[in-house]
PDB file of N, CA and C in Angstrom:
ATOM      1  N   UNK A   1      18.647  13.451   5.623  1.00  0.00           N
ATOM      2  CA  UNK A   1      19.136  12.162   6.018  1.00  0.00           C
ATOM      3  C   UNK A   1      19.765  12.249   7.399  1.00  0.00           C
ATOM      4  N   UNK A   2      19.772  11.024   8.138  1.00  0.00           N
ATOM      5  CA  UNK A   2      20.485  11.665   9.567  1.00  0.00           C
ATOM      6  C   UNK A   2      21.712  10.393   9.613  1.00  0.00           C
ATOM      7  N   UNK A   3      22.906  11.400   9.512  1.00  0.00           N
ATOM      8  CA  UNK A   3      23.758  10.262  10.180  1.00  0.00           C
ATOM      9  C   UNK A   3      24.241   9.434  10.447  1.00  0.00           C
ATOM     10  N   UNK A   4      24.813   8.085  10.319  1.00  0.00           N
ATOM     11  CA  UNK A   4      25.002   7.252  11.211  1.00  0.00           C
ATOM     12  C   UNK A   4      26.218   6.932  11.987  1.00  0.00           C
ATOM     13  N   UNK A   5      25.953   6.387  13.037  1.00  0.00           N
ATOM     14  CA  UNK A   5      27.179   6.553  14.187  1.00  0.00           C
ATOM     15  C   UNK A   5      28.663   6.421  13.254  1.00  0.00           C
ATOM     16  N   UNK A   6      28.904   5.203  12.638  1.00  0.00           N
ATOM     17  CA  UNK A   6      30.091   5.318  11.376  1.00  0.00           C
ATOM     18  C   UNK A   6      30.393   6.277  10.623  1.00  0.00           C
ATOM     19  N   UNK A   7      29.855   7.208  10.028  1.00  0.00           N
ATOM     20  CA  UNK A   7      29.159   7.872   9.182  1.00  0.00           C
ATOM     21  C   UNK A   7      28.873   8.106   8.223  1.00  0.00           C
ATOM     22  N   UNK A   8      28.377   6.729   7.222  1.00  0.00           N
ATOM     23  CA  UNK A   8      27.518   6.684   6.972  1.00  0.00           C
ATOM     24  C   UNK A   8      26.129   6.814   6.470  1.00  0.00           C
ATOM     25  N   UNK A   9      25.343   6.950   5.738  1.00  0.00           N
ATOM     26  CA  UNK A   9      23.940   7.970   6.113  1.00  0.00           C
ATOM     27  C   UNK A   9      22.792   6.745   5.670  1.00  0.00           C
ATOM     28  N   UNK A  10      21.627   6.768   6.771  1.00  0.00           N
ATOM     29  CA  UNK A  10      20.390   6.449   6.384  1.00  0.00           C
ATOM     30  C   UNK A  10      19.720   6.651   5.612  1.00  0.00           C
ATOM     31  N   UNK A  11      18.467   5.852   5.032  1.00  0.00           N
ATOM     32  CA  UNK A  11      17.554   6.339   4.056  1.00  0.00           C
ATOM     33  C   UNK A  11      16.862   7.343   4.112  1.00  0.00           C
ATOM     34  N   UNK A  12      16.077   8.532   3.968  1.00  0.00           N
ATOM     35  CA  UNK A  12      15.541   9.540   4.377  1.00  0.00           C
ATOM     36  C   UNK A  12      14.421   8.887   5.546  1.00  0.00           C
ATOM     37  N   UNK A  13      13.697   9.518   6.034  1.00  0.00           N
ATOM     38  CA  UNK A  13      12.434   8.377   7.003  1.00  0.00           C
ATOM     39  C   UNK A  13      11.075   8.437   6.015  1.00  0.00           C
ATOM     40  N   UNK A  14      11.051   8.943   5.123  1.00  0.00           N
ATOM     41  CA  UNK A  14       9.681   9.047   4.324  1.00  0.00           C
ATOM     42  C   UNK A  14      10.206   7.253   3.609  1.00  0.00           C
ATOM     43  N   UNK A  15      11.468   7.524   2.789  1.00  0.00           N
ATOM     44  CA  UNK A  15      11.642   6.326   2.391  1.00  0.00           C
ATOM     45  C   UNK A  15      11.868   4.905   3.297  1.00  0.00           C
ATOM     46  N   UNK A  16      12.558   5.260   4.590  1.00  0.00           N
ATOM     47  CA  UNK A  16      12.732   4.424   5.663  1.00  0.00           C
ATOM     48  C   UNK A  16      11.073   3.906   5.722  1.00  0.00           C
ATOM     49  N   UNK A  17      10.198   5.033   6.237  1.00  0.00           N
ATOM     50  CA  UNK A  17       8.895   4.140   6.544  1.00  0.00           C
ATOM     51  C   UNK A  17       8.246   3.414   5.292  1.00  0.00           C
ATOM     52  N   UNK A  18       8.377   4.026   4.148  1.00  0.00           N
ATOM     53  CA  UNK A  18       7.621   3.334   3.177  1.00  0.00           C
ATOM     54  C   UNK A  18       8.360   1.838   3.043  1.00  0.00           C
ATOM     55  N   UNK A  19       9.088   1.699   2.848  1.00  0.00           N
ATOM     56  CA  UNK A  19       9.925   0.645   2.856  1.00  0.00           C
ATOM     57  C   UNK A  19       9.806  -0.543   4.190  1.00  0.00           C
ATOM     58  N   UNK A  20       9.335  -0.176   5.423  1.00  0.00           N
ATOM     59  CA  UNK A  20       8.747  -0.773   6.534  1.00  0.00           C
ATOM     60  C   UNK A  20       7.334  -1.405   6.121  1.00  0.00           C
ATOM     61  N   UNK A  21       6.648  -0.075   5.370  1.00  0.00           N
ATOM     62  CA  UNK A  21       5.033  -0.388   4.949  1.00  0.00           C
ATOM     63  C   UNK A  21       4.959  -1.666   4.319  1.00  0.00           C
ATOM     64  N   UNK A  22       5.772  -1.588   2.854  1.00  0.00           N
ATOM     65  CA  UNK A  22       6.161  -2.441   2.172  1.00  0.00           C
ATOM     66  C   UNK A  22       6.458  -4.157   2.384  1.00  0.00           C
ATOM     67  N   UNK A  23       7.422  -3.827   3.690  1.00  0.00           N
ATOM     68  CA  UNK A  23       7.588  -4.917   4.420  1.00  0.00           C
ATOM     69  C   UNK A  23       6.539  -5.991   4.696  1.00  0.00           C
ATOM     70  N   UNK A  24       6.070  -4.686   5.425  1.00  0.00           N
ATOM     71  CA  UNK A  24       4.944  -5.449   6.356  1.00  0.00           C
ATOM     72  C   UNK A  24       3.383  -5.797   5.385  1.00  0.00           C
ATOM     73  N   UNK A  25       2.981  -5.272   4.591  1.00  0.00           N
ATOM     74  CA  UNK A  25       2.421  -5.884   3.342  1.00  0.00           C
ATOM     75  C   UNK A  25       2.953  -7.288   2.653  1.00  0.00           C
ATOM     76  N   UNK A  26       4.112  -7.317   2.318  1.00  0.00           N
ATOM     77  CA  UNK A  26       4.579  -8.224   2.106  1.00  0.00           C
ATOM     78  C   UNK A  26       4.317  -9.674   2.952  1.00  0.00           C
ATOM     79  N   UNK A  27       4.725  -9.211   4.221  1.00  0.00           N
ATOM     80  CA  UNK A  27       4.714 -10.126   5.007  1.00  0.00           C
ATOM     81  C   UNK A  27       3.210 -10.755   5.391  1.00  0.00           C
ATOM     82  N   UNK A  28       2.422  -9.845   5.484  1.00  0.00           N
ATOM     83  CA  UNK A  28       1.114 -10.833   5.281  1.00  0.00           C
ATOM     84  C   UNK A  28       0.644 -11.177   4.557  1.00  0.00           C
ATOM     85  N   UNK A  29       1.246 -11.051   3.284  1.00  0.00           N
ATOM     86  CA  UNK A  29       0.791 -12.092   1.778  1.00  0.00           C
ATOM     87  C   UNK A  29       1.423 -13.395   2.395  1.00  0.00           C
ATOM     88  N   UNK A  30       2.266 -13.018   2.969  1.00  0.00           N
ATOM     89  CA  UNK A  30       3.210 -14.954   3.074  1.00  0.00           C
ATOM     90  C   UNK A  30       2.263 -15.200   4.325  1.00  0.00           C
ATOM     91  N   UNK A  31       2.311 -14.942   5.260  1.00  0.00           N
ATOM     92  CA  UNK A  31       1.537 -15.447   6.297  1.00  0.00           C
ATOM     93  C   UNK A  31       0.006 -16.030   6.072  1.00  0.00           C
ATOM     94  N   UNK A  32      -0.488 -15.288   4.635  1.00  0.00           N
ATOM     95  CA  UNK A  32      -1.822 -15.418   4.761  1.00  0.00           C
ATOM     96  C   UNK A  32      -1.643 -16.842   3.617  1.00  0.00           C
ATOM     97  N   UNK A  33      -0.741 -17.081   3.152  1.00  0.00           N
ATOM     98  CA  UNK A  33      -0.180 -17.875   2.205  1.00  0.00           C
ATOM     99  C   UNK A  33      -0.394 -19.173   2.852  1.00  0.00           C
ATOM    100  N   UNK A  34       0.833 -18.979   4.286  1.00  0.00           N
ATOM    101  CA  UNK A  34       0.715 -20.260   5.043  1.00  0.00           C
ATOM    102  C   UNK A  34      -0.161 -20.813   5.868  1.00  0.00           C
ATOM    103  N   UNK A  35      -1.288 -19.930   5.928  1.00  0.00           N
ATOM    104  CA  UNK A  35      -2.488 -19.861   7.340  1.00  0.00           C
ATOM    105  C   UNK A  35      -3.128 -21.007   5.905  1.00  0.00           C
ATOM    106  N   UNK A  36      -3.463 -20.217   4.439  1.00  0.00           N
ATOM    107  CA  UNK A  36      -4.119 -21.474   3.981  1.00  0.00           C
ATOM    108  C   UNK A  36      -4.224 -22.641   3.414  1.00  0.00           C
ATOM    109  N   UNK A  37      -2.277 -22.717   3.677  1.00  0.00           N
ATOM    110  CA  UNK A  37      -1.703 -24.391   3.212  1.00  0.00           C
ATOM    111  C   UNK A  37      -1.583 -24.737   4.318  1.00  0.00           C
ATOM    112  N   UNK A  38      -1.809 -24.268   5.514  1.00  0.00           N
ATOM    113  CA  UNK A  38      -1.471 -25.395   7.033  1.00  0.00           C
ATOM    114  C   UNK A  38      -2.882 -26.457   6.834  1.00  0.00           C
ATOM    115  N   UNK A  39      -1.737 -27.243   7.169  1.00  0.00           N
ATOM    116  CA  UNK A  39      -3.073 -28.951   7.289  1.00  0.00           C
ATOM    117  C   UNK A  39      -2.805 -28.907   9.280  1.00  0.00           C
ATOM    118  N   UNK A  40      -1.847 -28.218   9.743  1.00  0.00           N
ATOM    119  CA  UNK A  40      -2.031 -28.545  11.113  1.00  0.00           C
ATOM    120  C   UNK A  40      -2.636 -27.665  11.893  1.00  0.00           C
ATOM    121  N   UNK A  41      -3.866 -28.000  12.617  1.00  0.00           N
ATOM    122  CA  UNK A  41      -4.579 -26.808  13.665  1.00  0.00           C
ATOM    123  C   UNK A  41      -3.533 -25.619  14.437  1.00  0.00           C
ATOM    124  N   UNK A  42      -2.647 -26.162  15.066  1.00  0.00           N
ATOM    125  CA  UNK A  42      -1.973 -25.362  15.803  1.00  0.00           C
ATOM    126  C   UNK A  42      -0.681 -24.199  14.702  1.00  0.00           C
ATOM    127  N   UNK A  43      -0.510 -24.756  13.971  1.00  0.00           N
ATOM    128  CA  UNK A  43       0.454 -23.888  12.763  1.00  0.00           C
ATOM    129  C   UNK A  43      -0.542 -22.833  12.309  1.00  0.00           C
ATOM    130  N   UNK A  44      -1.601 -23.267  11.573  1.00  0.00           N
ATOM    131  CA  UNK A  44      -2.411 -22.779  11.216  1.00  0.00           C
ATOM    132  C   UNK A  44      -3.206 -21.376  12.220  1.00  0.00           C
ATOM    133  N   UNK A  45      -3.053 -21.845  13.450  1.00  0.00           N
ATOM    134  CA  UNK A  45      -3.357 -20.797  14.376  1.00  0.00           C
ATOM    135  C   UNK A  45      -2.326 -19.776  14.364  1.00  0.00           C
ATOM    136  N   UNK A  46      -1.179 -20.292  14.599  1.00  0.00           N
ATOM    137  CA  UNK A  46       0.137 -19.685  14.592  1.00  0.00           C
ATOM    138  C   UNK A  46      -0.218 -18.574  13.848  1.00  0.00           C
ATOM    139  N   UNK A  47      -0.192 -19.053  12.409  1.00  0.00           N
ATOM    140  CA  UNK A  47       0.063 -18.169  11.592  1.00  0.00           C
ATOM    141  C   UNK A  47      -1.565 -16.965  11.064  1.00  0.00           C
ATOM    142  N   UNK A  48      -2.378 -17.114  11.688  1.00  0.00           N
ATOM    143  CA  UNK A  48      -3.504 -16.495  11.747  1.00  0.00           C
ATOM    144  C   UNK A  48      -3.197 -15.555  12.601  1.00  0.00           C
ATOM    145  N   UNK A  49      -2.846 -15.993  13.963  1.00  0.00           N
ATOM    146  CA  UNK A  49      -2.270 -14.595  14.905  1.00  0.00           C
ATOM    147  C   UNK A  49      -0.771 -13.792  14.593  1.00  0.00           C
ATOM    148  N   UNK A  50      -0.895 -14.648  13.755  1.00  0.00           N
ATOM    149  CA  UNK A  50       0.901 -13.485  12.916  1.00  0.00           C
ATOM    150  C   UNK A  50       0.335 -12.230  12.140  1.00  0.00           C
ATOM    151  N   UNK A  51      -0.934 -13.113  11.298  1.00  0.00           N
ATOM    152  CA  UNK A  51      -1.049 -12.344  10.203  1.00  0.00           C
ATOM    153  C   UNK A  51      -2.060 -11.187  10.879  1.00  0.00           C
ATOM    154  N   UNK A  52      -2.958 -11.308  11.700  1.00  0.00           N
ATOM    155  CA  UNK A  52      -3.508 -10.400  12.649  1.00  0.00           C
ATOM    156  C   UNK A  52      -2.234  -9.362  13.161  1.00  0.00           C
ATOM    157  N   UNK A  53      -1.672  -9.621  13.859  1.00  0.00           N
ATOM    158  CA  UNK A  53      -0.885  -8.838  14.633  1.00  0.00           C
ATOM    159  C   UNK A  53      -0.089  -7.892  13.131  1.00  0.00           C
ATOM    160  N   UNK A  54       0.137  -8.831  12.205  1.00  0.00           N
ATOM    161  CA  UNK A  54       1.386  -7.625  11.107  1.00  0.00           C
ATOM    162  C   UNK A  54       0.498  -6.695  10.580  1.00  0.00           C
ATOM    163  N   UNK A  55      -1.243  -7.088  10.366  1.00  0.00           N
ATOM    164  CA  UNK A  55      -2.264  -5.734   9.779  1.00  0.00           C
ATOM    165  C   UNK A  55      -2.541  -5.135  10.512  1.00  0.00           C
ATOM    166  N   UNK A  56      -2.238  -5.343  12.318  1.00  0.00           N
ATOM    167  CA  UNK A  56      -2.446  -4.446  13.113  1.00  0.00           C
ATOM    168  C   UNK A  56      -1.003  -3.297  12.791  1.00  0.00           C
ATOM    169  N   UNK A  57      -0.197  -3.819  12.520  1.00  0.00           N
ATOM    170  CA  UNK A  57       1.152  -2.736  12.684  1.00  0.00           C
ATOM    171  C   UNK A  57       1.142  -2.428  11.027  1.00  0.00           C
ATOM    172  N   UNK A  58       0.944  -2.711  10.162  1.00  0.00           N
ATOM    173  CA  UNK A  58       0.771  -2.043   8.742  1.00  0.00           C
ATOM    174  C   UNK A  58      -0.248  -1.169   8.992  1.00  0.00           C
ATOM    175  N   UNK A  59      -1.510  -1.333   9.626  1.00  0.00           N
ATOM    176  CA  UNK A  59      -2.607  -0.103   9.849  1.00  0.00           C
ATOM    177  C   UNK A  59      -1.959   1.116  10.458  1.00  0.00           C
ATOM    178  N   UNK A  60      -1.034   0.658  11.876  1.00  0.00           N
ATOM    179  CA  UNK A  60      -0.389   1.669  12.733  1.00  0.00           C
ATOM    180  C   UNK A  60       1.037   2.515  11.735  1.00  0.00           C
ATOM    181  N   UNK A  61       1.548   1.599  10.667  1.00  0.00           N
ATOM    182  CA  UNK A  61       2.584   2.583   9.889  1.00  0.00           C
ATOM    183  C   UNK A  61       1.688   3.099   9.002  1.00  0.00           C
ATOM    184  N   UNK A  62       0.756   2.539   8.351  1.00  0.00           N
ATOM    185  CA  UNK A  62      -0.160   3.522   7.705  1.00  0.00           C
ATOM    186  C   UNK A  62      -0.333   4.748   7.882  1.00  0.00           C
ATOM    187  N   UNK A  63      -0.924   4.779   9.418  1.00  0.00           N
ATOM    188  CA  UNK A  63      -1.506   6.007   9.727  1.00  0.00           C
ATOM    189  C   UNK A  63      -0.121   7.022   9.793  1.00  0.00           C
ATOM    190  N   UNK A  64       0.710   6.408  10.504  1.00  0.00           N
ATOM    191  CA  UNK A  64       2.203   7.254  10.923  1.00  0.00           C
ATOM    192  C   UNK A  64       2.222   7.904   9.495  1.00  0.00           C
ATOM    193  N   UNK A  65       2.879   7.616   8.498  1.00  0.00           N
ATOM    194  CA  UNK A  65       2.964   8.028   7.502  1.00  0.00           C
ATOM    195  C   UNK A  65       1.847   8.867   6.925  1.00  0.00           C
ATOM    196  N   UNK A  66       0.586   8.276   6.633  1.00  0.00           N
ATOM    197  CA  UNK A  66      -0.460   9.546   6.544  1.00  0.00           C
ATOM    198  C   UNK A  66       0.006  10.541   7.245  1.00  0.00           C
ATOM    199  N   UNK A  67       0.216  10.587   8.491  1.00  0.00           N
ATOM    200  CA  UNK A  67       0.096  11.801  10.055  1.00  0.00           C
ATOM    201  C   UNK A  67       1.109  12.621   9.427  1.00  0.00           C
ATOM    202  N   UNK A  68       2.365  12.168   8.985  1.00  0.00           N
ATOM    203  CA  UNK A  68       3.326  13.021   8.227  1.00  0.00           C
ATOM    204  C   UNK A  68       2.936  13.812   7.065  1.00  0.00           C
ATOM    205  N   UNK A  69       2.021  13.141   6.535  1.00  0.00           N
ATOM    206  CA  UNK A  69       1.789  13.949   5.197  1.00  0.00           C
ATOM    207  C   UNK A  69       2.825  13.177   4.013  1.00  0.00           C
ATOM    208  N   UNK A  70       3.069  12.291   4.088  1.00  0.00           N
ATOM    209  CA  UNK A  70       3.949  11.554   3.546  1.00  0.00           C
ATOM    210  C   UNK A  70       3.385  11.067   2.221  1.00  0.00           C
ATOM    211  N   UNK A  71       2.212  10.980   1.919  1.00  0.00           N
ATOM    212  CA  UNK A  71       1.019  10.234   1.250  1.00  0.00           C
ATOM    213  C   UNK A  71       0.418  11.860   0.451  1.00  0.00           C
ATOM    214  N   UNK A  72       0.555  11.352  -1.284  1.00  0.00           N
ATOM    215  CA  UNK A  72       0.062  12.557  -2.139  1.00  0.00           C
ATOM    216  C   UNK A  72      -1.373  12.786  -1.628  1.00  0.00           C
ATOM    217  N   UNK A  73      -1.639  13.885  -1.802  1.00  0.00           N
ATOM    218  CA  UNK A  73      -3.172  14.048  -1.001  1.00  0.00           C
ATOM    219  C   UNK A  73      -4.003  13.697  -2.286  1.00  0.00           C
ATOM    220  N   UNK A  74      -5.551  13.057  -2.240  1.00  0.00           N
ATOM    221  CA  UNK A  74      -6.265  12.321  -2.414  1.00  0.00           C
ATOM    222  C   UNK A  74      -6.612  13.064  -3.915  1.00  0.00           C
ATOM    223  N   UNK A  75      -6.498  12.217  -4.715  1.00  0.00           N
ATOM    224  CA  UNK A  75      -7.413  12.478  -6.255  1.00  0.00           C
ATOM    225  C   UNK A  75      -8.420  12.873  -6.229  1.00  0.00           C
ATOM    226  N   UNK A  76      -9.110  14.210  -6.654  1.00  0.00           N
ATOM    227  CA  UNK A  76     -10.423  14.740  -6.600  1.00  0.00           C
ATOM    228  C   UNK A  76     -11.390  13.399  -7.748  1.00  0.00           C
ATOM    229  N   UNK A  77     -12.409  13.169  -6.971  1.00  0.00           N
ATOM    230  CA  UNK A  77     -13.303  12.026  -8.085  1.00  0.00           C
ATOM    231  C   UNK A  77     -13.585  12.880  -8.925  1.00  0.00           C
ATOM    232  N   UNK A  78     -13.516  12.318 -10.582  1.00  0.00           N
ATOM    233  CA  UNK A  78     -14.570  13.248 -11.367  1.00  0.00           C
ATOM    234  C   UNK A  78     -16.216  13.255 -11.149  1.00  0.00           C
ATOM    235  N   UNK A  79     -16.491  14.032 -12.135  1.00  0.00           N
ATOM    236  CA  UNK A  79     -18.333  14.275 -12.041  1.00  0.00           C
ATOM    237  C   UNK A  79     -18.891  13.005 -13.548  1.00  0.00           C
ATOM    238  N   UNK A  80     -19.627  12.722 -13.171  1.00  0.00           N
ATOM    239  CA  UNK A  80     -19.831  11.552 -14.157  1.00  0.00           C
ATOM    240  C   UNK A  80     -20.523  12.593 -15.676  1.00  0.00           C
ATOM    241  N   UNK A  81     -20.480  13.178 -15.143  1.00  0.00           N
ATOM    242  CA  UNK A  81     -20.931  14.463 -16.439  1.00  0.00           C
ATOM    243  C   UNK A  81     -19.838  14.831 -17.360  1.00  0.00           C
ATOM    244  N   UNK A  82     -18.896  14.760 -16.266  1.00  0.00           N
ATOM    245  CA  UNK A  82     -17.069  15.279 -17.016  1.00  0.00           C
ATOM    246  C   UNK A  82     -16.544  14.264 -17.736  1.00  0.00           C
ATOM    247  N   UNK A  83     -17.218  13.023 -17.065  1.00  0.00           N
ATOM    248  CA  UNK A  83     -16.650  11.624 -17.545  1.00  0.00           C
ATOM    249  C   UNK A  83     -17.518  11.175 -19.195  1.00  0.00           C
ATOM    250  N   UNK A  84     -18.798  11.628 -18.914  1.00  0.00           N
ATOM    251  CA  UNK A  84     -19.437  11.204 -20.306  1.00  0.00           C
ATOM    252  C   UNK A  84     -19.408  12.184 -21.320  1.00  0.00           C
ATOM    253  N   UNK A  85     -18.958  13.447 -20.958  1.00  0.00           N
ATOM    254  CA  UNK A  85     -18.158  14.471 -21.940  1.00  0.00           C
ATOM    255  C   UNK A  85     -17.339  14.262 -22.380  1.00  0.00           C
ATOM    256  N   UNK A  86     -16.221  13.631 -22.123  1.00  0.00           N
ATOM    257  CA  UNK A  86     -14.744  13.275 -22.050  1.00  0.00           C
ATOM    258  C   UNK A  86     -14.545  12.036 -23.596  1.00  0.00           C
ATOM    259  N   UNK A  87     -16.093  10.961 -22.755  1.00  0.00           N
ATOM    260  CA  UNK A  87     -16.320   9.821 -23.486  1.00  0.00           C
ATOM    261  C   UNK A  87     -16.688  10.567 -24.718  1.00  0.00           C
ATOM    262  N   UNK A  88     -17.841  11.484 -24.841  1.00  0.00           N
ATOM    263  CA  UNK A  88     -18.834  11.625 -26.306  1.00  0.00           C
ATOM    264  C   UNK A  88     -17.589  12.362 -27.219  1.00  0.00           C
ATOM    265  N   UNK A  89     -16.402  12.924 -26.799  1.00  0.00           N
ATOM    266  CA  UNK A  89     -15.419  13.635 -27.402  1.00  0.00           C
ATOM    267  C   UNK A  89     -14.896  12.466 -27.882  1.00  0.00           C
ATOM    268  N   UNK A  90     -14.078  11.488 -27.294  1.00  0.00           N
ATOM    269  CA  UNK A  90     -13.304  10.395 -27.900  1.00  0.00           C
ATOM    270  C   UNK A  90     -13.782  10.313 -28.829  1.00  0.00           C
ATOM    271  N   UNK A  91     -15.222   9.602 -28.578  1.00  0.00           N
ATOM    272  CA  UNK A  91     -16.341   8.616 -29.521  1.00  0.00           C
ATOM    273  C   UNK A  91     -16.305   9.574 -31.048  1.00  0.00           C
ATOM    274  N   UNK A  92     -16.365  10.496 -30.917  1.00  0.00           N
ATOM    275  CA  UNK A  92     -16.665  11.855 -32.345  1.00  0.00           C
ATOM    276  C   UNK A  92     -15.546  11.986 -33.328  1.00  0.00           C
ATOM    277  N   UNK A  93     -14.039  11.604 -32.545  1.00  0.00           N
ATOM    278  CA  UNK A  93     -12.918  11.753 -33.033  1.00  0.00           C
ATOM    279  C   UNK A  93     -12.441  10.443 -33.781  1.00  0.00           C
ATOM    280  N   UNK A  94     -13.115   9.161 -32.795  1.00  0.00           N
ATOM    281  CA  UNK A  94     -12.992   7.682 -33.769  1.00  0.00           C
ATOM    282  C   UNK A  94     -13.787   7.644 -34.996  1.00  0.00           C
ATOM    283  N   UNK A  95     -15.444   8.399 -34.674  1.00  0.00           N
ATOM    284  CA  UNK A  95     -16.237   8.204 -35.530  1.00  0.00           C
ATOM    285  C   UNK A  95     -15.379   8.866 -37.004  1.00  0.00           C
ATOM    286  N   UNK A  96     -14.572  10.017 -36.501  1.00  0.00           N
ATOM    287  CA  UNK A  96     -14.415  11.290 -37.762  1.00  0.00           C
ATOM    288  C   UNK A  96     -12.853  10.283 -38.346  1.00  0.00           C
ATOM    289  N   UNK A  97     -12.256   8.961 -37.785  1.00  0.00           N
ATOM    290  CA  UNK A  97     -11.122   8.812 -38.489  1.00  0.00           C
ATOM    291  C   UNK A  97     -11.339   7.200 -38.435  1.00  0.00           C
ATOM    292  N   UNK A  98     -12.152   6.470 -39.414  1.00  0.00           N
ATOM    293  CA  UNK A  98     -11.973   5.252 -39.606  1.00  0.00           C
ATOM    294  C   UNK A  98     -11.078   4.664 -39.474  1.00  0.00           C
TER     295      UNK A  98
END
């Protein structure tokens, strides 16, 4: 945690940025909310170049955070072989207990 001038202490920055991410997700649900209840051309623009500009900076904290390693690394896909093994096991164990 680092500090603050009072002292204070901040959120860690893993949680600081996720919590920015968050934000800014948020914020273009509402924007994209109001882009499609505007009845007025120019609001309606407004809020189209809001909601552009906040997925440009949710893409850019995205990546920041990826770049950290901040983000669990990626779920191996299964093999659809592992998956219909997995299935014919269930299926044998319902069949064996009415």
């Amino acid at each position: 945690m680092m500090p603050a001038q009072n002292g204070n202490t901040f959120l860690p920055e893993e949680d600081m940025l996720n919590t920015i991410l968050n934000e800014l997700k948020r914020t273009v649900r509402e924007y994209t909310t109001a882009t499609t209840e505007s009845s007025c051309p120019d609001v309606r623009s407004m809020f189209t170049t809001l909601t552009s500009e906040t997925l440009k900076m949710q893409g850019e904290m995205y990546q920041l955070i990826e770049q950290n390693k901040q983000y669990p690394s990626a779920v191996p896909h299964a093999m659809k072989s592992d998956v219909q093994k997995q299935l014919q096991e269930i299926q044998k164990k319902q069949s064996k207990n009415p």
